[in-house]
PDB file of N, CA and C in Angstrom:
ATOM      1  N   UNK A   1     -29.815  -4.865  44.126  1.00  0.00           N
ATOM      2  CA  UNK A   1     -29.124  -3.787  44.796  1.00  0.00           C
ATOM      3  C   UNK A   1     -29.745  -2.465  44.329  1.00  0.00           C
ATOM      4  N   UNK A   2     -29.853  -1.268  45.170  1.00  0.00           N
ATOM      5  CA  UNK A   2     -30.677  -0.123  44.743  1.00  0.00           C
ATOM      6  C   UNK A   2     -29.618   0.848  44.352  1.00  0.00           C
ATOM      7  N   UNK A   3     -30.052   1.643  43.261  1.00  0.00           N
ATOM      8  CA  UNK A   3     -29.801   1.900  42.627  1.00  0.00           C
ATOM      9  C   UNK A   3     -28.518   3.521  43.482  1.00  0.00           C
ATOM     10  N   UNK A   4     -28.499   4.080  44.243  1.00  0.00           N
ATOM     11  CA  UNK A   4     -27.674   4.133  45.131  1.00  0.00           C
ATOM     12  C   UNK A   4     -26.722   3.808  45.639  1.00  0.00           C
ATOM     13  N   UNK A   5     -26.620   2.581  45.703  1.00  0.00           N
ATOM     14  CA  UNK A   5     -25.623   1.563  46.298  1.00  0.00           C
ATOM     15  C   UNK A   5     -25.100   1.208  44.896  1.00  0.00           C
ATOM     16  N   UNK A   6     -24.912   0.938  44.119  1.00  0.00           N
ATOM     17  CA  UNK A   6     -24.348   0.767  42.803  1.00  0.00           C
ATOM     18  C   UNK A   6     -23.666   1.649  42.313  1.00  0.00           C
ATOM     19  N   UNK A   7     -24.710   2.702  42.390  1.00  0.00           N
ATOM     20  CA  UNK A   7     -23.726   3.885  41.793  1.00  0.00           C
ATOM     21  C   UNK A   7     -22.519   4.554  42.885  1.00  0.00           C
ATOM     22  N   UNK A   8     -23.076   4.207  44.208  1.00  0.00           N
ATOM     23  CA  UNK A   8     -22.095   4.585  45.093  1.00  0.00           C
ATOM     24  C   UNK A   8     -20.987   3.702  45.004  1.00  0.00           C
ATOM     25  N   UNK A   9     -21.081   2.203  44.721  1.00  0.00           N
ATOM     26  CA  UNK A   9     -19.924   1.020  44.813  1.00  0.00           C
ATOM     27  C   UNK A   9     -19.075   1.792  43.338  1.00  0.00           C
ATOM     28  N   UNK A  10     -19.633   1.683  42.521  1.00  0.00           N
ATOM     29  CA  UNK A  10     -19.285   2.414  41.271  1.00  0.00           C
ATOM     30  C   UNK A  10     -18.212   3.707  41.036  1.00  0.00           C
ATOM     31  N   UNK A  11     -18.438   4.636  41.869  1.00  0.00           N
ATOM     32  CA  UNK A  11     -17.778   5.571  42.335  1.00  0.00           C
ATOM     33  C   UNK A  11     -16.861   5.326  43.133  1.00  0.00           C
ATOM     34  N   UNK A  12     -16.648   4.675  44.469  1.00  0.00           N
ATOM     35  CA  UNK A  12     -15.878   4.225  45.009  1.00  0.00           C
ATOM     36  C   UNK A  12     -14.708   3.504  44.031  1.00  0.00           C
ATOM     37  N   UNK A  13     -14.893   2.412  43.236  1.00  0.00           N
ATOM     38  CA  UNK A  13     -13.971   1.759  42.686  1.00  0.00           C
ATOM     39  C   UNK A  13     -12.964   2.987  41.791  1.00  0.00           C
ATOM     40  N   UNK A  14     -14.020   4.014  40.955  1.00  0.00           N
ATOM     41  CA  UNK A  14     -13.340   4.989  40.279  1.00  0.00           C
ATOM     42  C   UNK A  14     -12.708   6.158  41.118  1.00  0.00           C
ATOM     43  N   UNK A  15     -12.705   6.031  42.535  1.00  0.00           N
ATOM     44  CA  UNK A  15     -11.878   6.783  43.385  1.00  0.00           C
ATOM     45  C   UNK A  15     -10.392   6.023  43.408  1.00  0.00           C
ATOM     46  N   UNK A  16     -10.698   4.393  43.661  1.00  0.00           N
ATOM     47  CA  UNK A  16      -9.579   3.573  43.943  1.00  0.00           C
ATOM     48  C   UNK A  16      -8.626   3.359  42.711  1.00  0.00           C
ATOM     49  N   UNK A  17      -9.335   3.438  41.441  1.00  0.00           N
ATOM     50  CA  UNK A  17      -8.547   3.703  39.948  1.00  0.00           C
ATOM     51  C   UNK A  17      -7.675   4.821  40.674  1.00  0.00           C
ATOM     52  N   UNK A  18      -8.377   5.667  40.546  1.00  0.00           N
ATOM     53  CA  UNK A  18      -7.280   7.238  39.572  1.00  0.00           C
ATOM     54  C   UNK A  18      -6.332   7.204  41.087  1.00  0.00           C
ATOM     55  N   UNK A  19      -6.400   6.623  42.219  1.00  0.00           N
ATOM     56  CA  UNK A  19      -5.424   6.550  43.547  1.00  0.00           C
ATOM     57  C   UNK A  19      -4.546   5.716  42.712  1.00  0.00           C
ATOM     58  N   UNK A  20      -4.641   4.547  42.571  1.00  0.00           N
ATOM     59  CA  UNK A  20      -3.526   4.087  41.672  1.00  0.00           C
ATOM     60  C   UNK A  20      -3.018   4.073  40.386  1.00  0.00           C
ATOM     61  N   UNK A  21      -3.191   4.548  39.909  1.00  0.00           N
ATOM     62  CA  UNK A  21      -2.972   5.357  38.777  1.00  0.00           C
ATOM     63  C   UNK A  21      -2.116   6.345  39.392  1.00  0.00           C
ATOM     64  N   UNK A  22      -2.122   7.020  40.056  1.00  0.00           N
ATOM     65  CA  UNK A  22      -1.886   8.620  41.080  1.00  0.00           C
ATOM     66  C   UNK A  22      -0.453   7.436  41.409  1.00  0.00           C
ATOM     67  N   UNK A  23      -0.335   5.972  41.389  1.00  0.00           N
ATOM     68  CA  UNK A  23       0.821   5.883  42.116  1.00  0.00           C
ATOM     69  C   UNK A  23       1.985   5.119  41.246  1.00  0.00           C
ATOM     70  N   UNK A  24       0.920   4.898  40.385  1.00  0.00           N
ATOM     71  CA  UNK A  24       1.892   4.815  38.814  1.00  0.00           C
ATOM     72  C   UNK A  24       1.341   2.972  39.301  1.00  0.00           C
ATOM     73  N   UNK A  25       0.553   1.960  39.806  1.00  0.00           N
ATOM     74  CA  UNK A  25      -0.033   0.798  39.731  1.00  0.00           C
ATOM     75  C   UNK A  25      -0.520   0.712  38.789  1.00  0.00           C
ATOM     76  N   UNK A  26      -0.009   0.391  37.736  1.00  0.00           N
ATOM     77  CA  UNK A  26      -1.090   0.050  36.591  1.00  0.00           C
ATOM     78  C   UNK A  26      -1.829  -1.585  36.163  1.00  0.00           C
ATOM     79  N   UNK A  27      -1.481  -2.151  36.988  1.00  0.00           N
ATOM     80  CA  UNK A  27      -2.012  -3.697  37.015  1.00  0.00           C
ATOM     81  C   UNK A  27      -2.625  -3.596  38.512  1.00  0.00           C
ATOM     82  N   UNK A  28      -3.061  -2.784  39.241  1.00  0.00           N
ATOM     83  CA  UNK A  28      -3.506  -2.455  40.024  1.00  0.00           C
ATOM     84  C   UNK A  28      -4.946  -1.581  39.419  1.00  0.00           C
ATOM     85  N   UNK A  29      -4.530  -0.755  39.180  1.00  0.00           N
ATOM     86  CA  UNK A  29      -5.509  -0.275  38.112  1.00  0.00           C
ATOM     87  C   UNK A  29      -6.676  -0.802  37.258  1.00  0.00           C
ATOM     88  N   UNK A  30      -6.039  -1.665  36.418  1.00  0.00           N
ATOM     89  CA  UNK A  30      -6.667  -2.714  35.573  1.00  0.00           C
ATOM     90  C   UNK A  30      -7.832  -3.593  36.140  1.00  0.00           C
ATOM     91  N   UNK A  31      -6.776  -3.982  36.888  1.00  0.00           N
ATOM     92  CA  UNK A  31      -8.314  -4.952  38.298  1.00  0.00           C
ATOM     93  C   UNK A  31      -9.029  -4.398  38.628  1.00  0.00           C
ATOM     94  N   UNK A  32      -8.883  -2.988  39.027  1.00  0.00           N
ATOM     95  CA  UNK A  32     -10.292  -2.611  39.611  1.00  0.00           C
ATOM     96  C   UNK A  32     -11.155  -2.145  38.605  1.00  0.00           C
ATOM     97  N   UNK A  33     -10.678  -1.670  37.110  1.00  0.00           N
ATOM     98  CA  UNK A  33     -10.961  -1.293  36.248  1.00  0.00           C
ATOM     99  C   UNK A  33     -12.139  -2.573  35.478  1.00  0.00           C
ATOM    100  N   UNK A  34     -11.577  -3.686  35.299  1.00  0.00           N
ATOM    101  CA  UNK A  34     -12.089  -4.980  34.970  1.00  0.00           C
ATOM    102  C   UNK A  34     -13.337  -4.979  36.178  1.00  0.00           C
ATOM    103  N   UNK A  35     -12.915  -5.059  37.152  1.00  0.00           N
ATOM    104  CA  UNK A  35     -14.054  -5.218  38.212  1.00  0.00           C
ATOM    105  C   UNK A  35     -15.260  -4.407  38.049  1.00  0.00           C
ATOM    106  N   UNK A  36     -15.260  -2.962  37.944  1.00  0.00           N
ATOM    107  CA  UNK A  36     -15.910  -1.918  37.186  1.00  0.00           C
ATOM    108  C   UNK A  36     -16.842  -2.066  36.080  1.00  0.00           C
ATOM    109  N   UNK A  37     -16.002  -2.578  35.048  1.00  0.00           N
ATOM    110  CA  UNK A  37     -16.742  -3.122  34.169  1.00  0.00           C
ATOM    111  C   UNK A  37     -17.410  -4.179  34.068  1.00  0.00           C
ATOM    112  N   UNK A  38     -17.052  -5.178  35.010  1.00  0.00           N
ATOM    113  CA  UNK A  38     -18.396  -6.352  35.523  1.00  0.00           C
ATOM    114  C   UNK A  38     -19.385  -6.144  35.820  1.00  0.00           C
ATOM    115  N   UNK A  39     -19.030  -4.912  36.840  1.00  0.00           N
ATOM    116  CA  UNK A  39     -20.285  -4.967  37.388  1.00  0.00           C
ATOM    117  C   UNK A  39     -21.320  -3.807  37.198  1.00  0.00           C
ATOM    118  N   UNK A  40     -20.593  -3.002  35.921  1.00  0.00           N
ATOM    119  CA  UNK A  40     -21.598  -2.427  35.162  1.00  0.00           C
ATOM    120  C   UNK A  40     -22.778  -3.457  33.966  1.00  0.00           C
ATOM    121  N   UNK A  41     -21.727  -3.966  33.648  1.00  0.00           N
ATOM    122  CA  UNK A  41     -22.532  -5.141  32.961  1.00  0.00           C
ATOM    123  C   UNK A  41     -23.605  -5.966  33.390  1.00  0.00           C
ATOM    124  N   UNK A  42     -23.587  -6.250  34.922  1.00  0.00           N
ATOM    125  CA  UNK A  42     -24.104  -6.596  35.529  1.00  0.00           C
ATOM    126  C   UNK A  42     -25.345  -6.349  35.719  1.00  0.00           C
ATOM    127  N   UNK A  43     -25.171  -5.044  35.896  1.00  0.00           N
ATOM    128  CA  UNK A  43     -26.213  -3.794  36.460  1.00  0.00           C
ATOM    129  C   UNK A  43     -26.925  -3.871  34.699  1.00  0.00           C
ATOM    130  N   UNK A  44     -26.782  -3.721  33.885  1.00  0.00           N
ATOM    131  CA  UNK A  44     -27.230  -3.797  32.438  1.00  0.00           C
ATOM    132  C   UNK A  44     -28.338  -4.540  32.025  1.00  0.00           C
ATOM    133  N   UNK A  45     -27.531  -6.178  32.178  1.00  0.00           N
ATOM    134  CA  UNK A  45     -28.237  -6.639  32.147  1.00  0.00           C
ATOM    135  C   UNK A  45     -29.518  -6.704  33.290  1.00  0.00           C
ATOM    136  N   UNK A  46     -28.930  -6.702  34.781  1.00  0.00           N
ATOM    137  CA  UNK A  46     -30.873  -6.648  35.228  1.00  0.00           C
ATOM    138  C   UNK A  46     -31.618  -5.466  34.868  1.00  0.00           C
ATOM    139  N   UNK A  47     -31.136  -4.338  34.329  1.00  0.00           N
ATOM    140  CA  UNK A  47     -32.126  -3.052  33.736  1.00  0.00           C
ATOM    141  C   UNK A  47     -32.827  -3.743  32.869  1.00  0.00           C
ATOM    142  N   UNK A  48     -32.242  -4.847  32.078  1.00  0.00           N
ATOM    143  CA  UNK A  48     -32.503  -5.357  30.445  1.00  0.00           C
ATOM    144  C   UNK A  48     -33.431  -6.344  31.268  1.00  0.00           C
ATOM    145  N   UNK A  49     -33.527  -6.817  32.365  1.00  0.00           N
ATOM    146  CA  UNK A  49     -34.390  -8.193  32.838  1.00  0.00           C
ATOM    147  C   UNK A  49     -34.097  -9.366  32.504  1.00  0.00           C
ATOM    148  N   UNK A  50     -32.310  -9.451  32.047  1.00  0.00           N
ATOM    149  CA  UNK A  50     -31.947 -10.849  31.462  1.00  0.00           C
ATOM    150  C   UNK A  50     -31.395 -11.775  32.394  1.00  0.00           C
ATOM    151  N   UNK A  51     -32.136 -13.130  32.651  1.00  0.00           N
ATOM    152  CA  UNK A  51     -31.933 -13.495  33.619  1.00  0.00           C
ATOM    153  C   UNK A  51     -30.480 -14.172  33.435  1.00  0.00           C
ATOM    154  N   UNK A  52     -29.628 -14.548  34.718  1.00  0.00           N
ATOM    155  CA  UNK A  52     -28.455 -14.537  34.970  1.00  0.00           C
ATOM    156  C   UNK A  52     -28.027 -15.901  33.866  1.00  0.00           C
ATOM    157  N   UNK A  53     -28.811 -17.332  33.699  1.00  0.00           N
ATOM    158  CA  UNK A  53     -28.760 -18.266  32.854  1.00  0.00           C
ATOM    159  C   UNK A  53     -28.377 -18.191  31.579  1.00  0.00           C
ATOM    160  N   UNK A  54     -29.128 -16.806  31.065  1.00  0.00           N
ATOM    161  CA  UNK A  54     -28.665 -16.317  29.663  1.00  0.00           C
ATOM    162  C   UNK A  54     -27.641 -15.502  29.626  1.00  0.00           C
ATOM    163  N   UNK A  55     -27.186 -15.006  30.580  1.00  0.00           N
ATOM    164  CA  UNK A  55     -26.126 -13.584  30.355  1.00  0.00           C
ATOM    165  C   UNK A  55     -25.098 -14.415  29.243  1.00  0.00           C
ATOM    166  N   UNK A  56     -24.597 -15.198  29.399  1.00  0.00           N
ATOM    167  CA  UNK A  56     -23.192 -15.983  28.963  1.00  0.00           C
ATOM    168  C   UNK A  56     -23.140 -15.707  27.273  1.00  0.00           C
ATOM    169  N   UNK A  57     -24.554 -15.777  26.525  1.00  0.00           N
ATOM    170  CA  UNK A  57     -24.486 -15.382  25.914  1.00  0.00           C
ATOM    171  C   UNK A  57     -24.463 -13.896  24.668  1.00  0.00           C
ATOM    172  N   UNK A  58     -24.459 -13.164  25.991  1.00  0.00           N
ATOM    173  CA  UNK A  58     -24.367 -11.406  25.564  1.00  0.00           C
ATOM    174  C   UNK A  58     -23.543 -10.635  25.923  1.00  0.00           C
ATOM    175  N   UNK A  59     -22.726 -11.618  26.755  1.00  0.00           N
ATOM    176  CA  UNK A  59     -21.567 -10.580  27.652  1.00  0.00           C
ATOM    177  C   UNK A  59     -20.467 -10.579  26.624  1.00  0.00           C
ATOM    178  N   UNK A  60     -19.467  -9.403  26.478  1.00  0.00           N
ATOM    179  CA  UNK A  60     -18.465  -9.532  25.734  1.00  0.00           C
ATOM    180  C   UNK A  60     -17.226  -9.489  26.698  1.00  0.00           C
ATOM    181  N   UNK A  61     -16.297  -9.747  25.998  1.00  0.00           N
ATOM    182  CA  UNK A  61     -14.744  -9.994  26.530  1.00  0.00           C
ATOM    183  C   UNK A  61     -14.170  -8.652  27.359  1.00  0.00           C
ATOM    184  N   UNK A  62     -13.860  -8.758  28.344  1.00  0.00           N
ATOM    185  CA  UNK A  62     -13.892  -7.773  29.496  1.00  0.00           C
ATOM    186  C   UNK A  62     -12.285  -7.158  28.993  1.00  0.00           C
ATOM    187  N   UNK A  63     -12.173  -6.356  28.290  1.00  0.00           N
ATOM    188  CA  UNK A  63     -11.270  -6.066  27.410  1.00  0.00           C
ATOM    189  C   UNK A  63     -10.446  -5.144  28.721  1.00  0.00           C
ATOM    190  N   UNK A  64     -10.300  -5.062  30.297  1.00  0.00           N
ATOM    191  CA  UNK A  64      -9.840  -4.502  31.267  1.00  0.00           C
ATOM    192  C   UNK A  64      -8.818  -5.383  31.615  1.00  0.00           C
ATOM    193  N   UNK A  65      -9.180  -6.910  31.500  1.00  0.00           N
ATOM    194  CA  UNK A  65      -8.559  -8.273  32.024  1.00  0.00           C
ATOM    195  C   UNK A  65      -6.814  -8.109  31.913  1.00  0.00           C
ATOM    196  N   UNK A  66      -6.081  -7.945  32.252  1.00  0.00           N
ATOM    197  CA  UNK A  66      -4.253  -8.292  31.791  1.00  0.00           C
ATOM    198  C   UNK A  66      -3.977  -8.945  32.765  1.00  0.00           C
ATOM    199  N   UNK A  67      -3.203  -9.887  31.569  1.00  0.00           N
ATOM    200  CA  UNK A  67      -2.250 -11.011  32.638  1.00  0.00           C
ATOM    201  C   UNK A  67      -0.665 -10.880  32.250  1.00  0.00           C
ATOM    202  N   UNK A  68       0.117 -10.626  32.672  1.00  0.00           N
ATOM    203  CA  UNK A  68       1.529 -11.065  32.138  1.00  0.00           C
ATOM    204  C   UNK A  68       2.040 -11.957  30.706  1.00  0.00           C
ATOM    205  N   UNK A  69       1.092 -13.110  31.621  1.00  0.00           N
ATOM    206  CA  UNK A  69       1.563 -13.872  30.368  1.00  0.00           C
ATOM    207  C   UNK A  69       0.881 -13.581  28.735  1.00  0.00           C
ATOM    208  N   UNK A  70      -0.056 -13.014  29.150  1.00  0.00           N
ATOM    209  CA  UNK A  70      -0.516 -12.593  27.427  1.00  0.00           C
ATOM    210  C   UNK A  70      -0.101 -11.559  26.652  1.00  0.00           C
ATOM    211  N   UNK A  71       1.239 -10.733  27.626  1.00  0.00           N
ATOM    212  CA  UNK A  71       2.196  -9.785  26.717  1.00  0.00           C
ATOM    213  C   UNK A  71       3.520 -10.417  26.442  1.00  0.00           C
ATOM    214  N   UNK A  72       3.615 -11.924  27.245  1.00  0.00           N
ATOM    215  CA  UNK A  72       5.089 -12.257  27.171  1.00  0.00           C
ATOM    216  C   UNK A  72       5.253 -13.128  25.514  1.00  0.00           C
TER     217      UNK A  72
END
């Protein structure tokens, strides 16, 4: 994907944050927030040239992720 289109998808998602946020969604938020951070990571690693086989071992815990049940 060129480098345009990334940063434009990129921006877009951080328009759709602070809208919900703006509506008090905060598990609304989170998701797109998590999503964000995928796919910056994403973008990282192909700058880095690491092919997709290895990522598993460099990616860290998408610390955006909430589920219910892991506050209950």
């Amino acid at each position: 994907m060129r480098t345009i289109r990334r940063v434009s998808t990129l921006a877009a998602l951080l328009d759709e944050i602070q809208s919900e946020l703006g509506r008090a969604q905060v598990e609304a938020a989170q998701r797109l927030a998590a999503e964000m951070a995928g796919q910056l990571e994403d973008w990282r690693f192909d700058l880095l040239r690491i092919p997709h086989e290895e990522r598993s071992r460099y990616q860290a815990p998408n610390g955006y992720w909430y589920t219910k049940e892991a506050t209950a």
